[in-house]
PDB file of N, CA and C in Angstrom:
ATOM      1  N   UNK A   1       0.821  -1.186   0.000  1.00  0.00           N
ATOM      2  CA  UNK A   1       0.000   0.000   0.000  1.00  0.00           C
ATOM      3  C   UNK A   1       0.868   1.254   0.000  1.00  0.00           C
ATOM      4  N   UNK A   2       1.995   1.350   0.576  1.00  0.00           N
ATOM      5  CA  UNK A   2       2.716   2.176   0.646  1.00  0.00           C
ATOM      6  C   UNK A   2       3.698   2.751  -1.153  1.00  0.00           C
ATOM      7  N   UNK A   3       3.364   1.796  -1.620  1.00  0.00           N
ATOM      8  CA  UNK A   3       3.950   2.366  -3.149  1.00  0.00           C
ATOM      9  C   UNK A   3       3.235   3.155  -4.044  1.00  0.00           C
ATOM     10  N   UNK A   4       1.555   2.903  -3.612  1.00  0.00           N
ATOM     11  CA  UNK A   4       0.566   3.980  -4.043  1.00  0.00           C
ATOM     12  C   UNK A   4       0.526   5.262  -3.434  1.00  0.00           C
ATOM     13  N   UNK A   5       0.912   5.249  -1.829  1.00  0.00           N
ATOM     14  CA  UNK A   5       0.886   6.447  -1.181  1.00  0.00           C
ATOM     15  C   UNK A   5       1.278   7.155  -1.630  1.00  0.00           C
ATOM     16  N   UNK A   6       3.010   6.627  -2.172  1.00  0.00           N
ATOM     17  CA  UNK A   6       4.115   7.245  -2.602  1.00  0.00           C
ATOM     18  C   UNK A   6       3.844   7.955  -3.666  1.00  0.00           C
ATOM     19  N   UNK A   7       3.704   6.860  -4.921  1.00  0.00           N
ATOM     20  CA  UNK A   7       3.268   7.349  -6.215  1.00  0.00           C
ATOM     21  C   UNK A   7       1.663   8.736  -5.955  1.00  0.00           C
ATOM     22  N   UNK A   8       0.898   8.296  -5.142  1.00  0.00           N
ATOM     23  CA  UNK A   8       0.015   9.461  -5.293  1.00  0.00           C
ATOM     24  C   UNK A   8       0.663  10.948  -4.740  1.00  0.00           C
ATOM     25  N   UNK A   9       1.038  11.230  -3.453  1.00  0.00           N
ATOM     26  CA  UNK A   9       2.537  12.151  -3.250  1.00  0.00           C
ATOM     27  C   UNK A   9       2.865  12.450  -4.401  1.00  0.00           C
ATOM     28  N   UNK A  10       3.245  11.793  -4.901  1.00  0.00           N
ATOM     29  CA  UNK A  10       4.809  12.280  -6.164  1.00  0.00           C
ATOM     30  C   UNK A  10       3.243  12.781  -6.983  1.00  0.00           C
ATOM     31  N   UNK A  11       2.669  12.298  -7.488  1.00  0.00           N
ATOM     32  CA  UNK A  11       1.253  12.866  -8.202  1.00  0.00           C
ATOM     33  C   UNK A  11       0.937  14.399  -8.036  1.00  0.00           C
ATOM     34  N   UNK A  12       0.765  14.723  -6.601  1.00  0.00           N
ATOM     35  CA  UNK A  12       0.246  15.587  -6.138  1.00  0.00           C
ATOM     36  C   UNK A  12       1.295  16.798  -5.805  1.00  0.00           C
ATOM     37  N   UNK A  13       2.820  16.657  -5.986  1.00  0.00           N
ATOM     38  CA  UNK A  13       3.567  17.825  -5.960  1.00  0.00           C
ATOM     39  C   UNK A  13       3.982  17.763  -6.948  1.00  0.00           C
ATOM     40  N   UNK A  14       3.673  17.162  -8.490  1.00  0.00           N
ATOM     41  CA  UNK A  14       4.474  17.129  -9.646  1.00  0.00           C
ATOM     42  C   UNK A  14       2.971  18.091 -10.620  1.00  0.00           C
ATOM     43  N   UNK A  15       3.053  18.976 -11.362  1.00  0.00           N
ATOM     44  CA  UNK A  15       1.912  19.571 -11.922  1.00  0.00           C
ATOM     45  C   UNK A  15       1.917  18.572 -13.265  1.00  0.00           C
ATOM     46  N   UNK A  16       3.110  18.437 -13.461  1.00  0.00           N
ATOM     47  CA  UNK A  16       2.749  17.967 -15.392  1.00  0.00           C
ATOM     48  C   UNK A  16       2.509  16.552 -14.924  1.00  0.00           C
ATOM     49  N   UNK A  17       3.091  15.658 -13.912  1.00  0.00           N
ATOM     50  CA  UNK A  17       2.273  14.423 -13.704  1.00  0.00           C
ATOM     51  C   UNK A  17       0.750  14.419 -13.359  1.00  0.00           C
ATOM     52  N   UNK A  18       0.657  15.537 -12.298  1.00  0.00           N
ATOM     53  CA  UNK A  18      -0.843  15.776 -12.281  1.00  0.00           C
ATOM     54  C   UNK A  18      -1.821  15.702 -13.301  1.00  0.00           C
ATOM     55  N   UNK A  19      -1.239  16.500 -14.250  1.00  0.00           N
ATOM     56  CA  UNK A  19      -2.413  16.756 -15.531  1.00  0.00           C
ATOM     57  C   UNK A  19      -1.327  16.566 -16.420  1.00  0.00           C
ATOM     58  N   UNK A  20      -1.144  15.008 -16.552  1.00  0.00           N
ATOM     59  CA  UNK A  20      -0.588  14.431 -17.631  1.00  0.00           C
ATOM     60  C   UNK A  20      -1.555  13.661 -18.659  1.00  0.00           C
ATOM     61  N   UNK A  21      -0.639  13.594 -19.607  1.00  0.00           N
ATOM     62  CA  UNK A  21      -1.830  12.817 -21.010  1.00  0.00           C
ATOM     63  C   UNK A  21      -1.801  11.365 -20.288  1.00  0.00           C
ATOM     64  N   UNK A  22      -2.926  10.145 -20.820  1.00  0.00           N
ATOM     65  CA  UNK A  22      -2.920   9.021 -20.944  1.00  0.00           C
ATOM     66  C   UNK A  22      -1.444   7.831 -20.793  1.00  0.00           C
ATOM     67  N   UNK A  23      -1.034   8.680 -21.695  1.00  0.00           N
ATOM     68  CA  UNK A  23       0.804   8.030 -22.288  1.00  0.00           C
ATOM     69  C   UNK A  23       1.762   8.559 -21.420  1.00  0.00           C
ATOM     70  N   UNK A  24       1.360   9.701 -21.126  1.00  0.00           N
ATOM     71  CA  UNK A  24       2.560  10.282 -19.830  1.00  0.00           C
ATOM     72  C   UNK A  24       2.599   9.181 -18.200  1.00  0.00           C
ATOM     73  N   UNK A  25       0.847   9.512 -18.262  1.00  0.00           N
ATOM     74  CA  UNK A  25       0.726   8.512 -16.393  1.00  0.00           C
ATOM     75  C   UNK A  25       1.187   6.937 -16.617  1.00  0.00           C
ATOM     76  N   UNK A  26       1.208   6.308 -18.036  1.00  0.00           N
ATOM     77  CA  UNK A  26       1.183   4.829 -18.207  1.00  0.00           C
ATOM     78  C   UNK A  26       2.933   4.694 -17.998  1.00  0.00           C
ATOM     79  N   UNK A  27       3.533   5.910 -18.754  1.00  0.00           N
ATOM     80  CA  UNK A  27       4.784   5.772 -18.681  1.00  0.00           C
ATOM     81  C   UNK A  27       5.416   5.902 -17.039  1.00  0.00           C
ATOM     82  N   UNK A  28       4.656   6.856 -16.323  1.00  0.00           N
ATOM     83  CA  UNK A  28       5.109   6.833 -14.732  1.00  0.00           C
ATOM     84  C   UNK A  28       4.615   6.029 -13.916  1.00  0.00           C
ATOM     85  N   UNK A  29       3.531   5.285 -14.179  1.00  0.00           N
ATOM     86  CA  UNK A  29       3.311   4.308 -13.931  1.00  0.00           C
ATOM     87  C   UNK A  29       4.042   2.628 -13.963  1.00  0.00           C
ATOM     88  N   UNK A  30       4.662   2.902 -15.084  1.00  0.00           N
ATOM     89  CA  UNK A  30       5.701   1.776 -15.205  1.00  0.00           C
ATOM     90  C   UNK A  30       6.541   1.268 -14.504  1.00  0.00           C
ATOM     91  N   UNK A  31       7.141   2.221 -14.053  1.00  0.00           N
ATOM     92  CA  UNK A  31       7.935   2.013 -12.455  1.00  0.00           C
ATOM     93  C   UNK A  31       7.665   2.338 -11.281  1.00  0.00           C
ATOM     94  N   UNK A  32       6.351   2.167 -11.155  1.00  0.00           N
ATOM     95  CA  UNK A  32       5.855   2.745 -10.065  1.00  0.00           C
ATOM     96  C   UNK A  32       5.652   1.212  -8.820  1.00  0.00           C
ATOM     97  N   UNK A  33       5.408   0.115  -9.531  1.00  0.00           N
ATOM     98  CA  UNK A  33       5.243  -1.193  -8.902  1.00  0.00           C
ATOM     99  C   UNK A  33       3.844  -1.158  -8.128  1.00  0.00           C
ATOM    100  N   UNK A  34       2.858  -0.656  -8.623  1.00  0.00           N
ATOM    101  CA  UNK A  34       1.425  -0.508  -8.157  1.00  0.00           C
ATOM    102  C   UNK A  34       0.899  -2.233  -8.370  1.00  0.00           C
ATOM    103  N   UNK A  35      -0.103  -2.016  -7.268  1.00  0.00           N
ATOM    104  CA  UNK A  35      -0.897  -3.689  -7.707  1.00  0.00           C
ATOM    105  C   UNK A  35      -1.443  -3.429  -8.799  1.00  0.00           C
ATOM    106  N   UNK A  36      -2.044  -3.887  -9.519  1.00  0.00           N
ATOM    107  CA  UNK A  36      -2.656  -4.042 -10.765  1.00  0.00           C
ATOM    108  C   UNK A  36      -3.972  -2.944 -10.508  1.00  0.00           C
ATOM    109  N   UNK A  37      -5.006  -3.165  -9.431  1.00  0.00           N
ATOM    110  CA  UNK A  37      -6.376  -2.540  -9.561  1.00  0.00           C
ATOM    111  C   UNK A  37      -6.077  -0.744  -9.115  1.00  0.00           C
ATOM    112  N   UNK A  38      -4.492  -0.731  -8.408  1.00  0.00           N
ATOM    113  CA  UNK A  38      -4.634   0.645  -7.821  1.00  0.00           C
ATOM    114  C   UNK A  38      -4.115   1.281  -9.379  1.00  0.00           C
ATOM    115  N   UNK A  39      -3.487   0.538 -10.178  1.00  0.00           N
ATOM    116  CA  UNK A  39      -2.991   1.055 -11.423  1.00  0.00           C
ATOM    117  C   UNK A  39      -4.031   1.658 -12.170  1.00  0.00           C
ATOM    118  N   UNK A  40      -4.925   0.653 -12.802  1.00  0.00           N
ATOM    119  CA  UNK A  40      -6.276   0.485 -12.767  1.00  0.00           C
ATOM    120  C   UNK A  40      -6.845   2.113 -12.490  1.00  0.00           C
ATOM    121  N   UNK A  41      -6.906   1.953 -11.494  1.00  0.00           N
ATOM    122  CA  UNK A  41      -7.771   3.363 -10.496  1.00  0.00           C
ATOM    123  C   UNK A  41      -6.963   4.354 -11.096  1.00  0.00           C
ATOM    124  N   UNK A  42      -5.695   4.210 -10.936  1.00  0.00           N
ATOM    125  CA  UNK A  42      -4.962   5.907 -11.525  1.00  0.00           C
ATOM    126  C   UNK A  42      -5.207   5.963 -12.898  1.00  0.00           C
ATOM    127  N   UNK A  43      -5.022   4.864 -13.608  1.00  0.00           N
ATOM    128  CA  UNK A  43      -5.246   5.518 -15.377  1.00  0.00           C
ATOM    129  C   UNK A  43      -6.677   5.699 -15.617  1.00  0.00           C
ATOM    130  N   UNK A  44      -7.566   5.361 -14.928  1.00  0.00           N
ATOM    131  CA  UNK A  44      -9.074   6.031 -14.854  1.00  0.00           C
ATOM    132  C   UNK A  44      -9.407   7.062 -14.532  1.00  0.00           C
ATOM    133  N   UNK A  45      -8.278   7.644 -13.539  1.00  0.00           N
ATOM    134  CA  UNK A  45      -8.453   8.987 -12.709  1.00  0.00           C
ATOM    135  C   UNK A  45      -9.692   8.680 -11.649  1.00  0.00           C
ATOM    136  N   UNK A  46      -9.935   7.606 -11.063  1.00  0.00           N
ATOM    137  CA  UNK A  46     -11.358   7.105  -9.739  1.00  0.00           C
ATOM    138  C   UNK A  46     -10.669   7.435  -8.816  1.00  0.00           C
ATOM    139  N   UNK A  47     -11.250   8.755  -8.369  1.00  0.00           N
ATOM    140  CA  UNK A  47     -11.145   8.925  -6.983  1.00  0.00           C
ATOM    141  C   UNK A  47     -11.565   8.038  -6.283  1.00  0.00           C
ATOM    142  N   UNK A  48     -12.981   7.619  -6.351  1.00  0.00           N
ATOM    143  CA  UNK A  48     -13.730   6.876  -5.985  1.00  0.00           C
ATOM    144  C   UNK A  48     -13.109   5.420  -5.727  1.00  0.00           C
ATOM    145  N   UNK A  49     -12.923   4.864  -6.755  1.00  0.00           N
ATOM    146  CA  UNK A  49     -12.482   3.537  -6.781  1.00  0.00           C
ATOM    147  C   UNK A  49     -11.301   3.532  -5.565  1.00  0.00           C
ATOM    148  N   UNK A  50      -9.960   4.660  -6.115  1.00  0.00           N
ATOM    149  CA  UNK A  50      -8.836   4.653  -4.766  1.00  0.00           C
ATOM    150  C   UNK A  50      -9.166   4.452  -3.911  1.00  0.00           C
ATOM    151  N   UNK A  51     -10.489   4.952  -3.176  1.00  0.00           N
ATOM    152  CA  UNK A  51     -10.366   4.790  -2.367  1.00  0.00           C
ATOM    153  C   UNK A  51     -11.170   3.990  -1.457  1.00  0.00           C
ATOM    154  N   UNK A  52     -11.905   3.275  -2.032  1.00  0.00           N
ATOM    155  CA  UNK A  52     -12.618   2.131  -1.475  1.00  0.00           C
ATOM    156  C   UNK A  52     -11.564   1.192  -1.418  1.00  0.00           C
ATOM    157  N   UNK A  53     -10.588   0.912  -2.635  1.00  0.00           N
ATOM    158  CA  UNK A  53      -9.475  -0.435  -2.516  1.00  0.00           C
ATOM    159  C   UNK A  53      -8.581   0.708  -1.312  1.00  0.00           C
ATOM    160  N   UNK A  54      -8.351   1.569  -1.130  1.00  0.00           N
ATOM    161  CA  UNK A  54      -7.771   1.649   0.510  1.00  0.00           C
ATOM    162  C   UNK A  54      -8.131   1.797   1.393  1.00  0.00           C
ATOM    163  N   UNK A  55      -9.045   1.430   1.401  1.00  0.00           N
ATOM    164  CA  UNK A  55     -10.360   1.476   3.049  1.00  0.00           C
ATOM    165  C   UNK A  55     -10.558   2.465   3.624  1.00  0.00           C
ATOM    166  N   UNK A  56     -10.649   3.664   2.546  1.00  0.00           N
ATOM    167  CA  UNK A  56     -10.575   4.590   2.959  1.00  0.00           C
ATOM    168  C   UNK A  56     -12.325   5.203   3.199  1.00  0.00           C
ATOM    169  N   UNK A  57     -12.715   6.401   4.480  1.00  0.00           N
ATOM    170  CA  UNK A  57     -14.429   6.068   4.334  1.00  0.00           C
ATOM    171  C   UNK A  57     -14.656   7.489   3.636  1.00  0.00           C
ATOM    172  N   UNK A  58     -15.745   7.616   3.715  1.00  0.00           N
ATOM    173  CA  UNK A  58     -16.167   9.284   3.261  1.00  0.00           C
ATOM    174  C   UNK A  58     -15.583  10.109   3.580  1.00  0.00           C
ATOM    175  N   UNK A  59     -15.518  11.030   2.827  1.00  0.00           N
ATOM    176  CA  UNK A  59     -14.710  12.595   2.940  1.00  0.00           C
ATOM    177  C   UNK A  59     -16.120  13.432   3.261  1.00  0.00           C
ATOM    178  N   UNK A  60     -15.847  14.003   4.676  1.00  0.00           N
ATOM    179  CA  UNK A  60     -17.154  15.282   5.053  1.00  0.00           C
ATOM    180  C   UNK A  60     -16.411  15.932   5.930  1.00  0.00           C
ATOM    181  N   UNK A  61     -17.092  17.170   5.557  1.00  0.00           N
ATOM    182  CA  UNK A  61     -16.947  18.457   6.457  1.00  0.00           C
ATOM    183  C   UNK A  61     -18.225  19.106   6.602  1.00  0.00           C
ATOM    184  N   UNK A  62     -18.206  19.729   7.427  1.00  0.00           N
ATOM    185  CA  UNK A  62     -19.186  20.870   7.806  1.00  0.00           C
ATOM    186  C   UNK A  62     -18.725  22.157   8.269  1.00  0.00           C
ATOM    187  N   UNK A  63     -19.532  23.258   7.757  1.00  0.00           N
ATOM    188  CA  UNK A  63     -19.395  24.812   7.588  1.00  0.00           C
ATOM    189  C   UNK A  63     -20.684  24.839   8.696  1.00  0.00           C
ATOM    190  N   UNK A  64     -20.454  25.879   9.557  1.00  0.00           N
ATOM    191  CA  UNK A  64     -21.595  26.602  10.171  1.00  0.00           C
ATOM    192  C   UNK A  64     -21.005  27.684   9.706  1.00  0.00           C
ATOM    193  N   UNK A  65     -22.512  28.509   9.642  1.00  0.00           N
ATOM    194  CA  UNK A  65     -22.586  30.286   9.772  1.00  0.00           C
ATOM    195  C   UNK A  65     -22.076  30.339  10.853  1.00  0.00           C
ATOM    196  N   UNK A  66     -21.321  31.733  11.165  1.00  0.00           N
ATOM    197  CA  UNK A  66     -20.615  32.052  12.246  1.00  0.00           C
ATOM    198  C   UNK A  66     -21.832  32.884  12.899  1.00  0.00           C
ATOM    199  N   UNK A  67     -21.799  32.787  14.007  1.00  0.00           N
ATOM    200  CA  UNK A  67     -22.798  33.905  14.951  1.00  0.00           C
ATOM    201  C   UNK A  67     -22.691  34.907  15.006  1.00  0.00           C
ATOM    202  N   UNK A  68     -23.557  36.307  14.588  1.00  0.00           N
ATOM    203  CA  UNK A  68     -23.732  37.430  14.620  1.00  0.00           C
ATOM    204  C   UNK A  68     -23.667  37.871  16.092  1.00  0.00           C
ATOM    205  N   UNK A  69     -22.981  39.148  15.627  1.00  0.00           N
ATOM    206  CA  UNK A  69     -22.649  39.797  16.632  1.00  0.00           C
ATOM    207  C   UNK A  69     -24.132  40.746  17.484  1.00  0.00           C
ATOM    208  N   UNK A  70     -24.411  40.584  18.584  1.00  0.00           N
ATOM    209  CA  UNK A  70     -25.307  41.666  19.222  1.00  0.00           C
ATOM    210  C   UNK A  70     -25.219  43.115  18.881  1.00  0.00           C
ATOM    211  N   UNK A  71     -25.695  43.598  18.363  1.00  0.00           N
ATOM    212  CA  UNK A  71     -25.399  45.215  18.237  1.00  0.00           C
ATOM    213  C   UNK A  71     -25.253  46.208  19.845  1.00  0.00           C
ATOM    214  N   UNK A  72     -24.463  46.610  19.843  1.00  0.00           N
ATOM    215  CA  UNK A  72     -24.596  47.024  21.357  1.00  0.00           C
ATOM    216  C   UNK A  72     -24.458  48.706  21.223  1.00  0.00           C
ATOM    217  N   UNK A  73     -25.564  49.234  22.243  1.00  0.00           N
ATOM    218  CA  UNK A  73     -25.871  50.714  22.507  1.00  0.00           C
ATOM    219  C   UNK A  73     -24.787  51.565  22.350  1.00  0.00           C
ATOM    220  N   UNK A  74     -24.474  52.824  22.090  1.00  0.00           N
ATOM    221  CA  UNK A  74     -23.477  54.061  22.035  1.00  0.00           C
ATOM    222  C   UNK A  74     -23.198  53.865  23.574  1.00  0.00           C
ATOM    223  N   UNK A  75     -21.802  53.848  23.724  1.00  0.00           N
ATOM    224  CA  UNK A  75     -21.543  54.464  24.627  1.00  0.00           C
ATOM    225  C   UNK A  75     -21.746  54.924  26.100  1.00  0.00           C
ATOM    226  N   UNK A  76     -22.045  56.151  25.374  1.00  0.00           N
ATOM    227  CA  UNK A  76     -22.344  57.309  25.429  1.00  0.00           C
ATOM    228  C   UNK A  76     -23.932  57.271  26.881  1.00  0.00           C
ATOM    229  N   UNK A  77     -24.522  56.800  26.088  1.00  0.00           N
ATOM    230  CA  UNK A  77     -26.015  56.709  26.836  1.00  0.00           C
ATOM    231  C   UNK A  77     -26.010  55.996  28.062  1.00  0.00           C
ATOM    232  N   UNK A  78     -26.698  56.328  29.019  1.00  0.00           N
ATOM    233  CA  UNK A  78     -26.655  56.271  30.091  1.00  0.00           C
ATOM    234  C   UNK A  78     -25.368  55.799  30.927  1.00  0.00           C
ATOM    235  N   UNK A  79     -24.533  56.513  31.103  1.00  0.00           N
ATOM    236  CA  UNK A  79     -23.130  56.074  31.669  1.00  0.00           C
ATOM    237  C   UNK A  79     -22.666  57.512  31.748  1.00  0.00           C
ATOM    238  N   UNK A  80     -21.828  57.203  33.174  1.00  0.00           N
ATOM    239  CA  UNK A  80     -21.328  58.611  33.336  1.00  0.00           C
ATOM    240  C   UNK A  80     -19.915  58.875  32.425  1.00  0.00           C
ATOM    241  N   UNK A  81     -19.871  59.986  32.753  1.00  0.00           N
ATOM    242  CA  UNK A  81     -18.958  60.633  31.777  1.00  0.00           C
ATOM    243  C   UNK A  81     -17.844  60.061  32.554  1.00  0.00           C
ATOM    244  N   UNK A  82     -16.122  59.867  31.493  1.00  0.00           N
ATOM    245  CA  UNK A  82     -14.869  59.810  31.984  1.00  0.00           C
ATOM    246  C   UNK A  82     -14.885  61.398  32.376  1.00  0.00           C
ATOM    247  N   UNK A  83     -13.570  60.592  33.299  1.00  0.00           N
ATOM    248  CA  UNK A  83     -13.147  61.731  33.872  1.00  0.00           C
ATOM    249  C   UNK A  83     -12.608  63.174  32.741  1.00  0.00           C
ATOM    250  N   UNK A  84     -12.307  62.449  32.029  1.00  0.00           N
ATOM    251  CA  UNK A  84     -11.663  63.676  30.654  1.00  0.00           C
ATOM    252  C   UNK A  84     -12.669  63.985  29.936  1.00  0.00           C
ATOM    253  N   UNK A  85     -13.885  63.335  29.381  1.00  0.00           N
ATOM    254  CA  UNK A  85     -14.884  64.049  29.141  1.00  0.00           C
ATOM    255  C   UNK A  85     -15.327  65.103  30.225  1.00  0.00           C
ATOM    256  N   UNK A  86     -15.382  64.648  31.461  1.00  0.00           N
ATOM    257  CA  UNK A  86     -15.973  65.945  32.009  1.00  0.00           C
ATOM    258  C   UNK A  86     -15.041  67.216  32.515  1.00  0.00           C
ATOM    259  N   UNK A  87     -13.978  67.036  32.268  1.00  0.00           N
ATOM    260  CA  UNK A  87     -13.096  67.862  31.878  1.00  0.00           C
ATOM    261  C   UNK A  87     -12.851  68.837  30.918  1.00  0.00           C
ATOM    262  N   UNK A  88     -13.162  68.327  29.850  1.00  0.00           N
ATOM    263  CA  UNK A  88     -13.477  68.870  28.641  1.00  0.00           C
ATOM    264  C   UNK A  88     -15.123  69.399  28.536  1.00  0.00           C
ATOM    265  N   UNK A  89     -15.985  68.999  28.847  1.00  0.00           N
ATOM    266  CA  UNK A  89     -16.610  70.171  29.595  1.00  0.00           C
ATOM    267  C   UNK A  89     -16.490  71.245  30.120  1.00  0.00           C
ATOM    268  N   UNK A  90     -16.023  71.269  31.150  1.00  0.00           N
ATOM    269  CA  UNK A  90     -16.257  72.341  32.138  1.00  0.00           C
ATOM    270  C   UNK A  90     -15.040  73.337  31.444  1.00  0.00           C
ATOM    271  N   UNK A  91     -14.030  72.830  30.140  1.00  0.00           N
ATOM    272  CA  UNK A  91     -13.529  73.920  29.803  1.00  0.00           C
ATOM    273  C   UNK A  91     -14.169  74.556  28.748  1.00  0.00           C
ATOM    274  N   UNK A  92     -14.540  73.686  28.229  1.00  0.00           N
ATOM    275  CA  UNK A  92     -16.051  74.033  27.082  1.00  0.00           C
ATOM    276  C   UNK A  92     -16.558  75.500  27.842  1.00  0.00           C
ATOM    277  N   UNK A  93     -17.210  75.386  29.063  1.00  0.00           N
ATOM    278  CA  UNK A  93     -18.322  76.232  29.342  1.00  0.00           C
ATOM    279  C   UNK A  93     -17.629  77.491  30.031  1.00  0.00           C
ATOM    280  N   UNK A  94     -16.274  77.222  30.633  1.00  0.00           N
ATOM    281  CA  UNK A  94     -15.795  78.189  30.929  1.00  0.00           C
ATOM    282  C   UNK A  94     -15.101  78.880  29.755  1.00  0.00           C
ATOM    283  N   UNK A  95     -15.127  78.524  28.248  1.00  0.00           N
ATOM    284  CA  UNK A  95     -14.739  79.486  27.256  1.00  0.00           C
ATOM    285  C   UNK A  95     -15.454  80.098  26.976  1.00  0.00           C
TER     286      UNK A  95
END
């Protein structure tokens, strides 16, 4: 099992093996020493198939919406003033 791992690896960081012609994967395939059905599976391109012959189970994920935020009041409203706001006041009124 480990010579498919390999060969899929080498698959997956090589681009022109990735999206190679027919004649390209048969040729890297040649020395690859795959069992016969995982060979099979790669010159078909079966995801599917791979991965049932490696016991492999479903691929799932799940997305939640993230939770909205509460909108929360100014400030401002009902709360006493900082100390530097009311500072800035009282020079306000004495200008």
């Amino acid at each position: 099992m480990s010579d498919i791992i390999e060969f899929l690896e080498r698959m997956g960081e090589d681009a022109r093996l990735r999206d190679a012609s027919a004649a390209e994967l048969e040729l890297a395939l040649a020395g690859a020493r795959l069992e016969p059905a995982h060979e099979a599976a790669v010159q078909a391109r079966d995801a599917a198939g791979l991965q049932a012959l490696l016991g492999l189970g479903a691929l799932m994920a799940v997305q939640l919406p993230a939770e909205e935020e509460e909108e929360q009041e100014d400030e401002g409203e009902g709360d006493e003033p900082s100390p530097a706001e009311e500072s800035l006041r009282r020079e306000a009124a004495v200008a």
